[in-house]
N, C-alpha and C. Protein backbone atom coordinates (compact mmCIF):
# COMPACT_ATOMS: atom_id res chain seq x y z
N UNK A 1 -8.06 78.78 142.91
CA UNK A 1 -6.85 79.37 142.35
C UNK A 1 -5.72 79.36 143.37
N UNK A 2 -4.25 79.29 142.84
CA UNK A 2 -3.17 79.48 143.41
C UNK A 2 -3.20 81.00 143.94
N UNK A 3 -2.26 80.77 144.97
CA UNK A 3 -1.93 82.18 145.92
C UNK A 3 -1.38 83.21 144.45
N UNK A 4 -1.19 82.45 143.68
CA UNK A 4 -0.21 83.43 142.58
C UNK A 4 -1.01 83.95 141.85
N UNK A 5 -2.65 83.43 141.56
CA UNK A 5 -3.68 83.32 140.82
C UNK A 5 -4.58 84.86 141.32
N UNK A 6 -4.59 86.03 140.50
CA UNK A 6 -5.13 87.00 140.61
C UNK A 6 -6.76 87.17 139.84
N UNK A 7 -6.34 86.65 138.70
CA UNK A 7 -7.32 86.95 137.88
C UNK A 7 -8.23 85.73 137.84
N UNK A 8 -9.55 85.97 137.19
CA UNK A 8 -10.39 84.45 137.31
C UNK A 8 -10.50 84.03 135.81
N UNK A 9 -9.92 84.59 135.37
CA UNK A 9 -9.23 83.42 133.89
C UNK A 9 -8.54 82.82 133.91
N UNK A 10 -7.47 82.77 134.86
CA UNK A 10 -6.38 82.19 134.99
C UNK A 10 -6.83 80.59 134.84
N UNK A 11 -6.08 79.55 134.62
CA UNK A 11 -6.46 77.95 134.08
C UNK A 11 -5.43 77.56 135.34
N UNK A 12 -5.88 76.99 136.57
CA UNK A 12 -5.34 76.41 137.94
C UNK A 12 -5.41 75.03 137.86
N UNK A 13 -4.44 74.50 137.48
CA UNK A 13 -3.83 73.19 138.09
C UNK A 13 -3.74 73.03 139.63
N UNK A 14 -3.86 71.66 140.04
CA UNK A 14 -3.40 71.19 141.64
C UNK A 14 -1.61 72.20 141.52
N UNK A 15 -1.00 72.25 141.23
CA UNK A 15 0.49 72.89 141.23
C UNK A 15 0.78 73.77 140.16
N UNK A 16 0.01 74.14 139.75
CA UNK A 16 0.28 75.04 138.56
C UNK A 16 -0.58 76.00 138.38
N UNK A 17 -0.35 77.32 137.97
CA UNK A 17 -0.38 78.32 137.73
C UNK A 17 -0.36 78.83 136.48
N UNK A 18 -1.07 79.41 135.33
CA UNK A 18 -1.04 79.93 134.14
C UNK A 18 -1.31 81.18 134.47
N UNK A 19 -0.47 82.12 134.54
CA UNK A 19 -0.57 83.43 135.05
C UNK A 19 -1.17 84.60 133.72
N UNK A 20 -2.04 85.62 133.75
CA UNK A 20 -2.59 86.01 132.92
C UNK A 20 -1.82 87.54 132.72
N UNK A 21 -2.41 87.87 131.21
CA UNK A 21 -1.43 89.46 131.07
C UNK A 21 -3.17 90.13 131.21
N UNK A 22 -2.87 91.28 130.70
CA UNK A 22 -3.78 92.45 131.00
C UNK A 22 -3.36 93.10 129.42
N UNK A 23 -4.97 92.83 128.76
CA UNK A 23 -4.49 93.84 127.39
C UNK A 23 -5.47 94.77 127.71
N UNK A 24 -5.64 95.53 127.00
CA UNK A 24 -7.20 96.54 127.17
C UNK A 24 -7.98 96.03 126.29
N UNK A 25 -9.53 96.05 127.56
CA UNK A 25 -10.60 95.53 127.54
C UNK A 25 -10.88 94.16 127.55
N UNK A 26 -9.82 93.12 127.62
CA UNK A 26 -9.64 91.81 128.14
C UNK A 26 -7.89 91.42 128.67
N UNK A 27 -8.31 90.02 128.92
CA UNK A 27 -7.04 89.45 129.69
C UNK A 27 -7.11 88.08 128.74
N UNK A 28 -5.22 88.16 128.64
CA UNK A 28 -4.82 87.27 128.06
C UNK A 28 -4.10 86.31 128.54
N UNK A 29 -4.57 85.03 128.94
CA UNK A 29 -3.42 83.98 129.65
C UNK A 29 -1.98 83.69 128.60
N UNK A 30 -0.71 83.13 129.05
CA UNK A 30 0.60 83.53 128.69
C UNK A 30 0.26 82.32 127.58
N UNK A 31 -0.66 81.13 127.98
CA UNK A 31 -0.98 80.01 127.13
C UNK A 31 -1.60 79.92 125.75
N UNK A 32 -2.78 81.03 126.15
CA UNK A 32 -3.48 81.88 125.19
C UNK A 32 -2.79 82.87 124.34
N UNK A 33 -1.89 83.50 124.90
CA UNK A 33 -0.84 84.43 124.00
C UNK A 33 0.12 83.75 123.25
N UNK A 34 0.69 82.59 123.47
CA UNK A 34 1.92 81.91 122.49
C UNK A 34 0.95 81.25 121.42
N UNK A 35 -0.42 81.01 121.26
CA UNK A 35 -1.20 80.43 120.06
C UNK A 35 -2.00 81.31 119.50
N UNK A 36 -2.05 82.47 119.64
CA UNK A 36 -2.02 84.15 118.47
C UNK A 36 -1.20 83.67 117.67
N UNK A 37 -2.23 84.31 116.40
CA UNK A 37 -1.11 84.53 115.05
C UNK A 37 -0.26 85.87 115.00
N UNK A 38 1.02 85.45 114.45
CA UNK A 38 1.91 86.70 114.60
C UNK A 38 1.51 87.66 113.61
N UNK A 39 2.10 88.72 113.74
CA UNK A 39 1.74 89.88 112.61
C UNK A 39 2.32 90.01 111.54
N UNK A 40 2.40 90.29 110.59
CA UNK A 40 2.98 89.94 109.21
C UNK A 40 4.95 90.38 109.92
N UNK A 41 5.08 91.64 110.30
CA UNK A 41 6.45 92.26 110.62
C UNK A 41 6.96 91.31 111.70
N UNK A 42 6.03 90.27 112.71
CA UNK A 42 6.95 89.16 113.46
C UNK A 42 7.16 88.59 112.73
N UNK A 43 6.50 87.78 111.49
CA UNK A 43 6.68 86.78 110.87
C UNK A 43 7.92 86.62 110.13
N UNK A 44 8.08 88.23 109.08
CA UNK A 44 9.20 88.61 108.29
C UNK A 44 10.13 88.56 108.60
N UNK A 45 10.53 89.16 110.33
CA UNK A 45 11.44 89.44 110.86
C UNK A 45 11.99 87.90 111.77
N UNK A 46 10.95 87.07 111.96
CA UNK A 46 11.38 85.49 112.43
C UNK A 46 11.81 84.73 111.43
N UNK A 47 11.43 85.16 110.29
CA UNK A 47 12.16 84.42 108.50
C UNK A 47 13.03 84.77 108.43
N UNK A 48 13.59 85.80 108.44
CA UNK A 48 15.31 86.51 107.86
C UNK A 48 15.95 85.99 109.19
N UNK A 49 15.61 85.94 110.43
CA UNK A 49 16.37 85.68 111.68
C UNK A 49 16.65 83.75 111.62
N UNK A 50 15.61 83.42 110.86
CA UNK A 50 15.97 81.41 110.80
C UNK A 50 16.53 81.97 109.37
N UNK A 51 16.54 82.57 108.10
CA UNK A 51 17.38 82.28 107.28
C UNK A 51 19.12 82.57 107.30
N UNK A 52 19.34 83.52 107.98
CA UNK A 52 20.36 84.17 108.70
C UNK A 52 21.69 82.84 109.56
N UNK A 53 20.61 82.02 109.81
CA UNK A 53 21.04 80.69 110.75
C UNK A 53 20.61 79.32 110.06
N UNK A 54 20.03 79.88 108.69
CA UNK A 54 20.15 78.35 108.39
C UNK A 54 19.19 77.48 109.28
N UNK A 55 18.07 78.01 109.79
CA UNK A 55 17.12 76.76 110.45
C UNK A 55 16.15 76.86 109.13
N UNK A 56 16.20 75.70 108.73
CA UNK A 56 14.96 75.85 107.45
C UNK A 56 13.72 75.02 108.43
N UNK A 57 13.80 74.91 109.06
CA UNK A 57 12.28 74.02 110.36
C UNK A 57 11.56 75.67 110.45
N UNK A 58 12.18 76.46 110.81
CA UNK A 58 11.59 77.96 111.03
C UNK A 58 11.13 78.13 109.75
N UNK A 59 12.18 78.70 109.18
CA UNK A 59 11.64 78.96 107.57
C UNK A 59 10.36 78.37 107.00
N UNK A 60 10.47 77.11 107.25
CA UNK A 60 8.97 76.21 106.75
C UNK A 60 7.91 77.19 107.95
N UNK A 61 8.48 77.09 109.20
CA UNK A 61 6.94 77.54 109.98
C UNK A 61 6.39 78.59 109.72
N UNK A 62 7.67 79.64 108.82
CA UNK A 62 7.35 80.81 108.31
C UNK A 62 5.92 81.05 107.05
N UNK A 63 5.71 80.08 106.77
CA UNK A 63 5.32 80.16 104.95
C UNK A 63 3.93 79.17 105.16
N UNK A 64 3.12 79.67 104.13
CA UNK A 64 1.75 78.61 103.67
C UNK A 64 2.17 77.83 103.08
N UNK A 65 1.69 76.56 103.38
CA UNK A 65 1.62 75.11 102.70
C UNK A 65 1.92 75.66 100.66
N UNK A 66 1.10 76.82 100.51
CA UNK A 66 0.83 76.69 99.41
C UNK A 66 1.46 78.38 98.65
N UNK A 67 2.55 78.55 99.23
CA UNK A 67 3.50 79.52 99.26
C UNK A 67 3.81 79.36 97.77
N UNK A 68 3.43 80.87 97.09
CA UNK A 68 4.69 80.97 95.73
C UNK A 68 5.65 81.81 95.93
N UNK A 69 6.73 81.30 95.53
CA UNK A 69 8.18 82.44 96.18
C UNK A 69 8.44 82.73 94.69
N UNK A 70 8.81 84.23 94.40
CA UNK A 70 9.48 84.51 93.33
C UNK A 70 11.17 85.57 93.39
N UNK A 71 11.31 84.84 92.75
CA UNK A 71 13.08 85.25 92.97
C UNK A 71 13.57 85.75 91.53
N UNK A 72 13.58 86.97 91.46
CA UNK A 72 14.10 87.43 89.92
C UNK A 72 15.09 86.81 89.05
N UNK A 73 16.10 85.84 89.90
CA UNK A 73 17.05 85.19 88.93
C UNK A 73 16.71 84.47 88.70
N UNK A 74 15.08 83.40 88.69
CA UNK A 74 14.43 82.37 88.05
C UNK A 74 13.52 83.30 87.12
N UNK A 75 13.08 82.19 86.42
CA UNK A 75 12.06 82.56 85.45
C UNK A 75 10.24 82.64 86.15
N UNK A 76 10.38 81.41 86.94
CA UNK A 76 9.59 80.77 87.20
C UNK A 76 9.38 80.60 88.95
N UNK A 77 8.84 80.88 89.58
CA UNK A 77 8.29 80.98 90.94
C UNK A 77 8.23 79.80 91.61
N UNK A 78 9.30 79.22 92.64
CA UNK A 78 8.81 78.12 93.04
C UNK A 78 7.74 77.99 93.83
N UNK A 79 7.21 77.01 94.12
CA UNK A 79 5.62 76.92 94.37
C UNK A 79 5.44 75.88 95.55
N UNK A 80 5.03 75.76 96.90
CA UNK A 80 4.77 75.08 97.47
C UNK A 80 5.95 75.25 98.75
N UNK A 81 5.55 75.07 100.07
CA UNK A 81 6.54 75.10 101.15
C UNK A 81 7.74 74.11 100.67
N UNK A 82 7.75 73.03 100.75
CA UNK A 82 8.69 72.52 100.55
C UNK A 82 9.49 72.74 99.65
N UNK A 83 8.85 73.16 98.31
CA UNK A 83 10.16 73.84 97.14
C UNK A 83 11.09 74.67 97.41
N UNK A 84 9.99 75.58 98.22
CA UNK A 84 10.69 76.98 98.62
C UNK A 84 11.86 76.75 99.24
N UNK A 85 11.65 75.82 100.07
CA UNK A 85 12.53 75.49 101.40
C UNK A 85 13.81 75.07 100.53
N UNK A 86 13.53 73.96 99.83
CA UNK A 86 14.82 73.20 99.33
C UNK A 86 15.39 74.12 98.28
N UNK A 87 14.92 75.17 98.05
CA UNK A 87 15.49 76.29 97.35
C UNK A 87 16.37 76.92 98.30
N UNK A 88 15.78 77.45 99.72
CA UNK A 88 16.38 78.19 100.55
C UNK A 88 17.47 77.48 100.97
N UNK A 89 17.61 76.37 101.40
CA UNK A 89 18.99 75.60 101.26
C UNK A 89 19.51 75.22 100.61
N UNK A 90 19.31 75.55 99.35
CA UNK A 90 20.32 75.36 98.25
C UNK A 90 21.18 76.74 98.40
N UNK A 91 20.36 77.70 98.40
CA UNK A 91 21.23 79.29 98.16
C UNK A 91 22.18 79.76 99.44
N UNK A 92 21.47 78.86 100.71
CA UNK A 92 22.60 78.97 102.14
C UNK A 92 23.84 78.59 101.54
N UNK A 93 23.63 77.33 100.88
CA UNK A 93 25.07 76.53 100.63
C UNK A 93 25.95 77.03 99.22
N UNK A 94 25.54 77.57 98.89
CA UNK A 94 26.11 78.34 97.54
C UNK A 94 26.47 79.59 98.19
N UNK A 95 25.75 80.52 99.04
CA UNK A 95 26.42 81.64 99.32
C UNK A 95 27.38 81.86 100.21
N UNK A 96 28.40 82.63 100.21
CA UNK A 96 28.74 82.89 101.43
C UNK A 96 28.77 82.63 102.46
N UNK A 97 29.39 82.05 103.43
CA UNK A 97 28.44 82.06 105.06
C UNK A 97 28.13 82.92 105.88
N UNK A 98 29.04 83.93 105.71
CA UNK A 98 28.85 85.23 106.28
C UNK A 98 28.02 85.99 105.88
N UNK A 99 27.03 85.66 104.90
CA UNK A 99 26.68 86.76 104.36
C UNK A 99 25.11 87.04 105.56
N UNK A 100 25.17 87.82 105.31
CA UNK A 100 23.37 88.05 106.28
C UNK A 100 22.29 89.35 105.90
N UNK A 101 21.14 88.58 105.73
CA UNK A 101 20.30 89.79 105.51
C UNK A 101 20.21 90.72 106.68
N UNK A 102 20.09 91.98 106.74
CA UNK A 102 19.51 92.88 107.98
C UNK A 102 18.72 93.96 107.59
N UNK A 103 17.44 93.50 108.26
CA UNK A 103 16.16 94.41 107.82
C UNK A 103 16.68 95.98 108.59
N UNK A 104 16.73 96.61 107.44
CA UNK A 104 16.96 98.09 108.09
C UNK A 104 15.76 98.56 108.13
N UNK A 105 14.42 98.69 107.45
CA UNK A 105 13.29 99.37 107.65
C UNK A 105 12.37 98.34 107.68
N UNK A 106 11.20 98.24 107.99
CA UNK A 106 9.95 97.30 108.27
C UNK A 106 8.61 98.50 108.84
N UNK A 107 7.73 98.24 107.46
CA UNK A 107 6.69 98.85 107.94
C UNK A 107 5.59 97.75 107.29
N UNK A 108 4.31 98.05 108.38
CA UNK A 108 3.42 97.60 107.69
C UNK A 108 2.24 97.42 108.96
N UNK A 109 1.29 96.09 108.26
CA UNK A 109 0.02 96.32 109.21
C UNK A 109 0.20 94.70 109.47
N UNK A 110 -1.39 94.34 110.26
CA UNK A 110 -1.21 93.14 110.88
C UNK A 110 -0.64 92.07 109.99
N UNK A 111 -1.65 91.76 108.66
CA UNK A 111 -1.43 91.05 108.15
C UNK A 111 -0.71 91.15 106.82
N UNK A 112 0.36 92.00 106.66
CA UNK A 112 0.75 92.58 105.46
C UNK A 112 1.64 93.68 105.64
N UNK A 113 3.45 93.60 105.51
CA UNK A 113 4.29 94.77 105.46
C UNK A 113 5.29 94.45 104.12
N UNK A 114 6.27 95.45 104.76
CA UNK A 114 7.35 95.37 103.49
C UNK A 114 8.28 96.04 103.91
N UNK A 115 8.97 95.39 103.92
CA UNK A 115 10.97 95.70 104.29
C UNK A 115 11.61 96.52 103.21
N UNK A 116 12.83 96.85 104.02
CA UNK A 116 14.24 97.49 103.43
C UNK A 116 15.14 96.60 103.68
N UNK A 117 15.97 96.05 103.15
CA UNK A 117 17.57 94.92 103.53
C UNK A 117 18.42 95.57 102.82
């Protein structure tokens, strides 16, 4: 291990260093922590923050392949990431530009919350 290298999880390259966190009752390398799944309230809150800006690349990373979105002013639920998506940029470009969602409340659990906007 590198001089920087404390822990013996750490993953030591000839010049490199993957420096580790400390959760309770294990240790998490920073490499190991960016490929965790997020919690439903990161996820929500990384969707309204790429829809907000118009990145629909986020938006897609947001959603299952096999995503049904329902939107009360359809009848009908579009179905599938990519629908969704080309839905979500249809309604950027029709609305406003200014307009922006802002989550005022967010509660919930790992895999499952529900907002206020």
């Amino acid at each position: 291990p590198s001089a920087l290298c404390t822990q013996l999880c750490c993953i030591c390259l000839p010049s490199t260093c993957v420096l580790c966190l400390q959760a309770p009752d294990r240790f998490v390398s920073r490499a190991a922590q960016a490929t965790e799944t997020p919690t439903a309230k990161e996820t929500v809150t990384k969707f309204y923050t790429a829809y907000n800006t118009g990145d629909s690349d986020t938006i897609a990373a947001c959603m299952a392949e096999d995503v049904n979105y329902h939107d009360m002013i359809h009848p009908e639920p579009f179905k599938g990431r990519n629908e969704v998506v080309e839905y979500m940029k249809k309604v950027r470009e029709e609305v406003p530009s200014d307009l922006q969602f802002v989550i005022e409340e967010i509660a919930g659990e790992e895999n499952k919350c529900g907002i206020r906007w």
